[in-house]
Protein backbone atom coordinates (compact mmCIF):
# COMPACT_ATOMS: atom_id res chain seq x y z
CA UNK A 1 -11.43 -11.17 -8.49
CA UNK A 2 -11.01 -12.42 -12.05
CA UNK A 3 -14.33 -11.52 -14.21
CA UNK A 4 -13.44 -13.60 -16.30
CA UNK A 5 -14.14 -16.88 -14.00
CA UNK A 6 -17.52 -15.97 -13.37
CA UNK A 7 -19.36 -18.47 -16.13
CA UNK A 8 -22.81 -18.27 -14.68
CA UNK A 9 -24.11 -14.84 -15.79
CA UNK A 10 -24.70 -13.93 -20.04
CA UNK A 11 -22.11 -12.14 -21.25
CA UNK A 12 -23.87 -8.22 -21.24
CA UNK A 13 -23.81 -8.73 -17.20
CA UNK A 14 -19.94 -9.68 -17.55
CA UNK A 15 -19.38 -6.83 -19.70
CA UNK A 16 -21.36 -4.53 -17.36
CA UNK A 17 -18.71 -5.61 -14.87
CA UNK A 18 -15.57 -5.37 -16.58
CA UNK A 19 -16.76 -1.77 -17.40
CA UNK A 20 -17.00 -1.15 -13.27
CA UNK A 21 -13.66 -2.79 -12.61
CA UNK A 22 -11.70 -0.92 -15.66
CA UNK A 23 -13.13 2.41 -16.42
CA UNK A 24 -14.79 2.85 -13.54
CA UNK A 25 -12.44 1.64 -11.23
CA UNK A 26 -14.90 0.89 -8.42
CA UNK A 27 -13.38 -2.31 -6.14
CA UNK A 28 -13.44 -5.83 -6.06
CA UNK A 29 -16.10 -5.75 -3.20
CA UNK A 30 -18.38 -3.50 -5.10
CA UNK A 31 -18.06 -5.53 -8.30
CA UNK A 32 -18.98 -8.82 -6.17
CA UNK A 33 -22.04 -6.93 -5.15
CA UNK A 34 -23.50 -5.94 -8.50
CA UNK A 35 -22.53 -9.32 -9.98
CA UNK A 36 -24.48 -11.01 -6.84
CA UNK A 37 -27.60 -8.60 -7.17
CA UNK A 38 -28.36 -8.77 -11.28
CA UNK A 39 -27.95 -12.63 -10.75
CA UNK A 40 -30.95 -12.76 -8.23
CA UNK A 41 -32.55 -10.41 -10.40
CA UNK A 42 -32.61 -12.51 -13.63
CA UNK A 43 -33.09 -16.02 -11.74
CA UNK A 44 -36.26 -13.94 -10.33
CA UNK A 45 -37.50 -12.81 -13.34
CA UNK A 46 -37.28 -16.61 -14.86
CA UNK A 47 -39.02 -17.92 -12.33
CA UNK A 48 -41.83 -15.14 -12.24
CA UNK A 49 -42.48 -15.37 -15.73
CA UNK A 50 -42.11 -19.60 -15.53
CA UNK A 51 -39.27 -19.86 -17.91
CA UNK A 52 -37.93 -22.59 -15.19
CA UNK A 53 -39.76 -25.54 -13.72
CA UNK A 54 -40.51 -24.50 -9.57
CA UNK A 55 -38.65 -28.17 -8.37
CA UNK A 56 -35.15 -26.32 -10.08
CA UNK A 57 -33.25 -24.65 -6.62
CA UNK A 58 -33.53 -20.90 -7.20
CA UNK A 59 -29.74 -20.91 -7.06
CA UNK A 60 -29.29 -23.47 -9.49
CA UNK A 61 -31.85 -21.71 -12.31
CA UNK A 62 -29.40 -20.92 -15.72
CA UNK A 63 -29.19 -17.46 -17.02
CA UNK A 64 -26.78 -17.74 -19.48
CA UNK A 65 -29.30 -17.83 -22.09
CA UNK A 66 -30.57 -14.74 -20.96
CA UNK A 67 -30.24 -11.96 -24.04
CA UNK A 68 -31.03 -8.05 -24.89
CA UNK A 69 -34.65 -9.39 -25.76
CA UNK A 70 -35.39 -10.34 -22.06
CA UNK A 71 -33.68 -7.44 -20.37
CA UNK A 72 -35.85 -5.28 -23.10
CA UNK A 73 -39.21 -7.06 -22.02
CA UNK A 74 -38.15 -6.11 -18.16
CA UNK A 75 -41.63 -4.14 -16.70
CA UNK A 76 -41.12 -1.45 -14.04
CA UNK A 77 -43.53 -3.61 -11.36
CA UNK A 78 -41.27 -6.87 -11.53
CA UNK A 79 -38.17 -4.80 -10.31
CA UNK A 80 -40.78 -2.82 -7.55
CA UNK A 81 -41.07 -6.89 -6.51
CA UNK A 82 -37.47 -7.69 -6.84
CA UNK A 83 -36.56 -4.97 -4.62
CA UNK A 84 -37.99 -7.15 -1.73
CA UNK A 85 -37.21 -10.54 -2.70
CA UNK A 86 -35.56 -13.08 -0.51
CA UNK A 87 -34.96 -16.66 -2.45
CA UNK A 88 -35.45 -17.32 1.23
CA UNK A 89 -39.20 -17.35 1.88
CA UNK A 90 -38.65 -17.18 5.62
CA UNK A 91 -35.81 -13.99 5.31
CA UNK A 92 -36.72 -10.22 4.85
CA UNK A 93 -34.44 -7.99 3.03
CA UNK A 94 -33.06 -4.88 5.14
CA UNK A 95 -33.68 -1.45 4.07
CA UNK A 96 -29.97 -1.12 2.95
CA UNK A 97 -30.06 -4.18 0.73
CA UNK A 98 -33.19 -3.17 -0.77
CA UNK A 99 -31.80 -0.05 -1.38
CA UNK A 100 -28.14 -1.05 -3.06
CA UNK A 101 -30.72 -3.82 -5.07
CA UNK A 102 -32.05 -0.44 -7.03
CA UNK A 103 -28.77 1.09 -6.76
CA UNK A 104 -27.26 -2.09 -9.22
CA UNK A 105 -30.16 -1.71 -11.23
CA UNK A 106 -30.39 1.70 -11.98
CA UNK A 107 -26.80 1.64 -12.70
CA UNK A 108 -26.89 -2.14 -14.95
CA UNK A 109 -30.32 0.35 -17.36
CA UNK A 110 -28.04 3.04 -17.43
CA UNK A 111 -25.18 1.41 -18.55
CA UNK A 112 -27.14 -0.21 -21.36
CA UNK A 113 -29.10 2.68 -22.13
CA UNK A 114 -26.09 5.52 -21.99
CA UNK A 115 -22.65 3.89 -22.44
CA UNK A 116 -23.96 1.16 -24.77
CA UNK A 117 -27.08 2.64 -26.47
CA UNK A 118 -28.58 -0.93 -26.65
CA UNK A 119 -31.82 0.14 -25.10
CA UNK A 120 -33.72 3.02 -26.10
CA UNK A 121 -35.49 4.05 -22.89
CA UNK A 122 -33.93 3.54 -19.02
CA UNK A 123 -37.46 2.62 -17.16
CA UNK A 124 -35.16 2.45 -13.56
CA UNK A 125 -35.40 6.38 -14.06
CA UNK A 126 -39.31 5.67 -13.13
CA UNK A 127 -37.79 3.64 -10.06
CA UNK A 128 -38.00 4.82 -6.66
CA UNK A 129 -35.37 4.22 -4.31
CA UNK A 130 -36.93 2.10 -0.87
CA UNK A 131 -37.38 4.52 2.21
CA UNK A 132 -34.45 3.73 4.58
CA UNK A 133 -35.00 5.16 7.53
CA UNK A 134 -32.55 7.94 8.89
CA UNK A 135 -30.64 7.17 12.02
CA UNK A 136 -27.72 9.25 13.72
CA UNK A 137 -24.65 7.17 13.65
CA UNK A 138 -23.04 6.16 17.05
CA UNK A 139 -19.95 8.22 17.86
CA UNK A 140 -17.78 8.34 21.05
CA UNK A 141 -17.70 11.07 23.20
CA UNK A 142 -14.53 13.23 23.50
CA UNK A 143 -13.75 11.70 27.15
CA UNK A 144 -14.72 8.17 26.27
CA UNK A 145 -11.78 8.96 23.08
CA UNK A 146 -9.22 9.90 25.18
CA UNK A 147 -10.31 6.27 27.23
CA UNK A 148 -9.95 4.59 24.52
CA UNK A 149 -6.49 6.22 24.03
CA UNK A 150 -5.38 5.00 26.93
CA UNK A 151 -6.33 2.00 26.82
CA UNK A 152 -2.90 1.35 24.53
CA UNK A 153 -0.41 -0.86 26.39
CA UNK A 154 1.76 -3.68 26.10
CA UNK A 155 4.15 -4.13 23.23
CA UNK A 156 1.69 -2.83 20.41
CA UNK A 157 1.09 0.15 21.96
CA UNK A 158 2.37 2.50 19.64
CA UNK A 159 1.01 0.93 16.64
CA UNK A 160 -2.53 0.58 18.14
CA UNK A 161 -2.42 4.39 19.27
CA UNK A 162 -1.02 5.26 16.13
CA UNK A 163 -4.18 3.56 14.26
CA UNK A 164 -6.71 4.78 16.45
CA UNK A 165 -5.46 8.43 16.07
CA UNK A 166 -6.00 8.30 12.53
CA UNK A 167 -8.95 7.01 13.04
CA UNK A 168 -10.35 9.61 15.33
CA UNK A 169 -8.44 12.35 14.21
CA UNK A 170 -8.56 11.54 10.67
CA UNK A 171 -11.66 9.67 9.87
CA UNK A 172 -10.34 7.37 7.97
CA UNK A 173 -12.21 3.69 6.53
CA UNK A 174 -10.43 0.85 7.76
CA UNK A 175 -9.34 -0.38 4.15
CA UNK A 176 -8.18 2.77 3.53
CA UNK A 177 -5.88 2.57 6.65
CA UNK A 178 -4.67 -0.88 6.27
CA UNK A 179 -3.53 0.16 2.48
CA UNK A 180 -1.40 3.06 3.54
CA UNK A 181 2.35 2.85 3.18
CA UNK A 182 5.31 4.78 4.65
CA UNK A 183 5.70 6.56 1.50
CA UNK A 184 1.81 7.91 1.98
CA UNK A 185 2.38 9.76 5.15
CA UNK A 186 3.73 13.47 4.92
CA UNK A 187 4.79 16.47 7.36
CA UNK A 188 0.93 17.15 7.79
CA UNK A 189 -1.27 15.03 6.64
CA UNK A 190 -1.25 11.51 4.69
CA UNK A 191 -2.51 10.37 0.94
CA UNK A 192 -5.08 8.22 1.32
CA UNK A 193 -6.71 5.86 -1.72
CA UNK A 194 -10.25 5.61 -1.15
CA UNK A 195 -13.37 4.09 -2.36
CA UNK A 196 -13.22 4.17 -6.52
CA UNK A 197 -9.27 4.24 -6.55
CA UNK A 198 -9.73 7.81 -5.56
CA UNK A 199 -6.84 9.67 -4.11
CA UNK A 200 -7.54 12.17 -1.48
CA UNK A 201 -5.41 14.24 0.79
CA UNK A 202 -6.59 14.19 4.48
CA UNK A 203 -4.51 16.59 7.41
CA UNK A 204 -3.90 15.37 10.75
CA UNK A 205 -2.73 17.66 13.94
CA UNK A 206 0.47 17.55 15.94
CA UNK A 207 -0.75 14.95 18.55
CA UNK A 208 -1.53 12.41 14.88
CA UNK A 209 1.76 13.54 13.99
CA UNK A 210 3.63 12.87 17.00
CA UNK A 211 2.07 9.02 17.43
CA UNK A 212 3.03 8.41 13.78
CA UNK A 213 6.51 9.59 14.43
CA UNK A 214 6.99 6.93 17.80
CA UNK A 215 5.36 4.46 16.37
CA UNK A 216 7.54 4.69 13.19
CA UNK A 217 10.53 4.86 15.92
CA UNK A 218 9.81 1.17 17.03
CA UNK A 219 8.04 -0.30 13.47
CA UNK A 220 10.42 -3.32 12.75
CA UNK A 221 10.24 -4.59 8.96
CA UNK A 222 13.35 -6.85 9.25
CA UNK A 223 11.07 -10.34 8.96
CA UNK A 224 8.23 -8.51 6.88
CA UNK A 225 7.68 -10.47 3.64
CA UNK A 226 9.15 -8.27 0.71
CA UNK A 227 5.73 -7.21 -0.52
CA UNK A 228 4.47 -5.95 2.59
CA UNK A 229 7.75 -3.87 3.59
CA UNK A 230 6.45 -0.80 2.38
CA UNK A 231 3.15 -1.29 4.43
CA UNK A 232 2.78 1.49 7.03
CA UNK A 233 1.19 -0.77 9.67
CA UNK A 234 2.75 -3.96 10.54
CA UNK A 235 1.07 -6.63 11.98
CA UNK A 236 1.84 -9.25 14.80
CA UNK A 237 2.88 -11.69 11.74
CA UNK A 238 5.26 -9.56 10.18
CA UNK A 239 2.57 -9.09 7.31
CA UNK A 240 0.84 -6.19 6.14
CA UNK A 241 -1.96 -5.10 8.78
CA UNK A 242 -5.79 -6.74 7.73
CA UNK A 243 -8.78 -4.93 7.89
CA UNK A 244 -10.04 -8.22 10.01
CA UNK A 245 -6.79 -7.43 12.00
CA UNK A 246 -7.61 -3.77 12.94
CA UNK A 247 -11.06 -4.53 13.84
CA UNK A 248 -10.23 -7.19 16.42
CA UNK A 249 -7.65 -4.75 18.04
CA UNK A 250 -10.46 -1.87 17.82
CA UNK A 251 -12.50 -4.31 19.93
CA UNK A 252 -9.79 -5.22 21.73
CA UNK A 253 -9.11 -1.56 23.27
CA UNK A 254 -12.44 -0.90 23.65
CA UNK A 255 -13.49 -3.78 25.71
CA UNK A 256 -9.71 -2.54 27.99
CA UNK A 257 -11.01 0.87 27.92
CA UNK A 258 -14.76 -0.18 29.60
CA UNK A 259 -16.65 0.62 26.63
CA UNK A 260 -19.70 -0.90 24.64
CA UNK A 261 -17.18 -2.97 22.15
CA UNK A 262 -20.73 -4.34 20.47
CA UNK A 263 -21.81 -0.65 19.86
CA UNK A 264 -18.70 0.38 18.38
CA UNK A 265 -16.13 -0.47 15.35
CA UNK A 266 -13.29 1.36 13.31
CA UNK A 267 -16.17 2.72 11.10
CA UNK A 268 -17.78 4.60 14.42
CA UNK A 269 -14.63 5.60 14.79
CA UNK A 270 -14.72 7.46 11.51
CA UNK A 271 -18.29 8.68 12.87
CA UNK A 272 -16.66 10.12 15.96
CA UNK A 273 -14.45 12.00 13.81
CA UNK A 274 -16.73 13.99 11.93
CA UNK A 275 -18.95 14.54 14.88
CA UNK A 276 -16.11 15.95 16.48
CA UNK A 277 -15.25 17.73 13.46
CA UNK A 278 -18.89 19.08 13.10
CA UNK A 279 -18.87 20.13 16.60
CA UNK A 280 -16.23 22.31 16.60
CA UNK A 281 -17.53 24.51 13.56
CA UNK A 282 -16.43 22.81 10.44
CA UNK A 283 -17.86 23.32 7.54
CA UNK A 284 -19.59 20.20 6.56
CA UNK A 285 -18.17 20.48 2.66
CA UNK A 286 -15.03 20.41 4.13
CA UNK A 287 -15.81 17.70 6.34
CA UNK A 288 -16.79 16.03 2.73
CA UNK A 289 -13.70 16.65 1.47
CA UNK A 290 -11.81 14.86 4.41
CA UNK A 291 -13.94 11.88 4.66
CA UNK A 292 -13.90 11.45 0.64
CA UNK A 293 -17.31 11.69 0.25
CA UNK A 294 -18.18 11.83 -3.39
CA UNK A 295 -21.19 13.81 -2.37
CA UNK A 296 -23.53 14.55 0.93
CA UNK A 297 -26.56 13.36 -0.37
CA UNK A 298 -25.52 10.66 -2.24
CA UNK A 299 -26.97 12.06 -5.58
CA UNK A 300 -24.68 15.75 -5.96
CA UNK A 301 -21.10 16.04 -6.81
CA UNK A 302 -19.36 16.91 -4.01
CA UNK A 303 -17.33 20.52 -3.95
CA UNK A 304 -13.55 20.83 -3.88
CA UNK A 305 -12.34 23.05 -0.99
CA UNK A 306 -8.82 24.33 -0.86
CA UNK A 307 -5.91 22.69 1.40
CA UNK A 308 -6.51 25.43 4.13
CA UNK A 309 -10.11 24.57 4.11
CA UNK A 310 -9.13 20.89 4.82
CA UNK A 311 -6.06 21.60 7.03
CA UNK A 312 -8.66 23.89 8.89
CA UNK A 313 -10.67 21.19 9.29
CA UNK A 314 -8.11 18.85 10.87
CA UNK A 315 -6.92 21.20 13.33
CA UNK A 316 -10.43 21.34 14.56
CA UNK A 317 -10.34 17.63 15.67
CA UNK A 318 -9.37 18.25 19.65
CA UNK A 319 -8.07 14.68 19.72
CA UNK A 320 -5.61 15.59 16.80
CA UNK A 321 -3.92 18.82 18.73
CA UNK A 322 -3.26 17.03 22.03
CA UNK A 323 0.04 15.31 21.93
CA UNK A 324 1.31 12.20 24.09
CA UNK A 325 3.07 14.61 26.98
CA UNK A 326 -0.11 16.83 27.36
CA UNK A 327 -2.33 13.62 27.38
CA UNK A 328 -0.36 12.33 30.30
CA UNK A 329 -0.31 15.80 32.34
């Protein structure tokens, strides 16, 4: 993404992004997000206060005129409104979306307030986040894992068990899977870049160690395109393996295993992880640590554990210990 394309937002928005992307280093697809949430937010506040004639499309209302003096005159009960607004009269927003809505906010005030000291108060501080309500994420069982397991055949089988091991064993996000390379994966665990460009070391058990190994056996870069040789997953087009990619083969093998493929995704399989994890008495900091949490509650640092702590908490994972052979016994 190139900020410096986007031509429909006043310039202290594009400098609140270029400050996410560079210092920050939070990702393209976060960045997108913000950018897409303050530009509802100041179409909706010219609109409210009827700086724009109603017969101009909400999507077509300028805000490129928009300056410190407006953001300044922003009132605590026009962002309670914005939370909820839909330029789609007919279209409620979801808890989530309400909830990252406040999240952009808060973070576009303090930004202004703290980094830039162009506002002398932060009234988002006032702001209450929207009540999402809690749900337990869907997890397989252990049985319904080792189905799934099985379920790899035909002449991707290695690769697809390899993924779905780290997955399961591992817990890790799908982008972070699809950006490992060869050069990321180690005696006993792999280097994983997660979510902020933050680099994370996560420990896998024999049987993870063992499908890496075979699957490395067969992995055939001779037709890869130069850039992807160093991928660790190669896909059926001698290209580096898409998140879009791994999620159709995660539906693939779960539909071949018998199970709920509309229930489940390689992000339950990071769910099934810690569960499994959390079952078998791991500490849930730990578990933090693994899954690169930055914190539990999403508002406290998270706490650094030491490598046994982690490797502890792989060898917990009773998908990771079981190799190929004792599967098959």
């Amino acid at each position: 993404m190139k900020l410096d394309e986007l031509n429909d937002v006043p310039d202290i928005v594009l400098e609140f992004l270029e400050y996410h992307s560079t210092v920050r280093g939070h990702s393209d697809r976060t960045v997108m997000a913000y950018y897409l949430d303050l530009k509802i937010l100041l179409r909706f506040l010219k609109r409210r206060r009827h700086l724009v004639d109603r017969s101009v499309p909400f999507d077509e209302i300028d805000i490129t005129d928009v300056d410190l003096d407006f953001i300044k005159a922003i009132k605590i009960e026009e962002l309670y409104r914005y939370q909820s607004f839909s330029p789609e009269s007919d279209q409620s927003l979801s808890a989530a979306s309400r909830c990252r809505r406040t999240s952009t906010v808060k973070s576009f005030f303090q930004y202004l307030t703290a980094k830039r000291h162009l506002l002398d108060r932060n009234i988002t501080l006032e702001l209450d986040m929207p009540k999402r309500q809690a749900s337990l994420p869907r997890y397989l069982e252990e049985s319904e894992c080792e189905r799934l397991l099985a379920a790899c055949e035909g002449p991707y089988a290695l690769r697809d068990y390899a993924i779905l091991m780290l997955f399961i064993s591992c817990g890790l996000r799908v982008s972070e899977l699809v950006g490992l390379n060869v050069t990321d994966v180690y005696e006993d665990h792999v280097r994983v870049l997660g979510k902020g460009n933050k680099e994370r070391v996560v420990y896998f058990g024999e049987g993870c160690r063992e499908a890496i190994d075979d699957y490395l056996m067969v992995r055939n870069v001779e037709k890869v395109r130069e850039i992807d040789k160093n991928a660790l997953f190669i896909s059926q087009k001698n290209c580096r393996f898409g998140v879009r990619g791994v999620q159709q083969m995660v539906e693939k093998k779960l539909l071949e295993a018998g199970l709920d493929a509309s229930r489940y995704s390689p992000h339950k399989l990071r769910h099934t992880a810690a569960t499994l994890m959390l079952k078998n008495g791991v500490d849930t900091r730990a578990l933090q640590e693994v899954l690169g949490h930055s914190n539990l509650n999403t508002t406290q640092i998270y706490t650094h554990l030491d490598n046994a702590s982690l490797h502890e908490a792989a060898m917990a994972n009773p998908i990771g210990r079981k190799t190929r052979k004792e599967r098959e016994e």
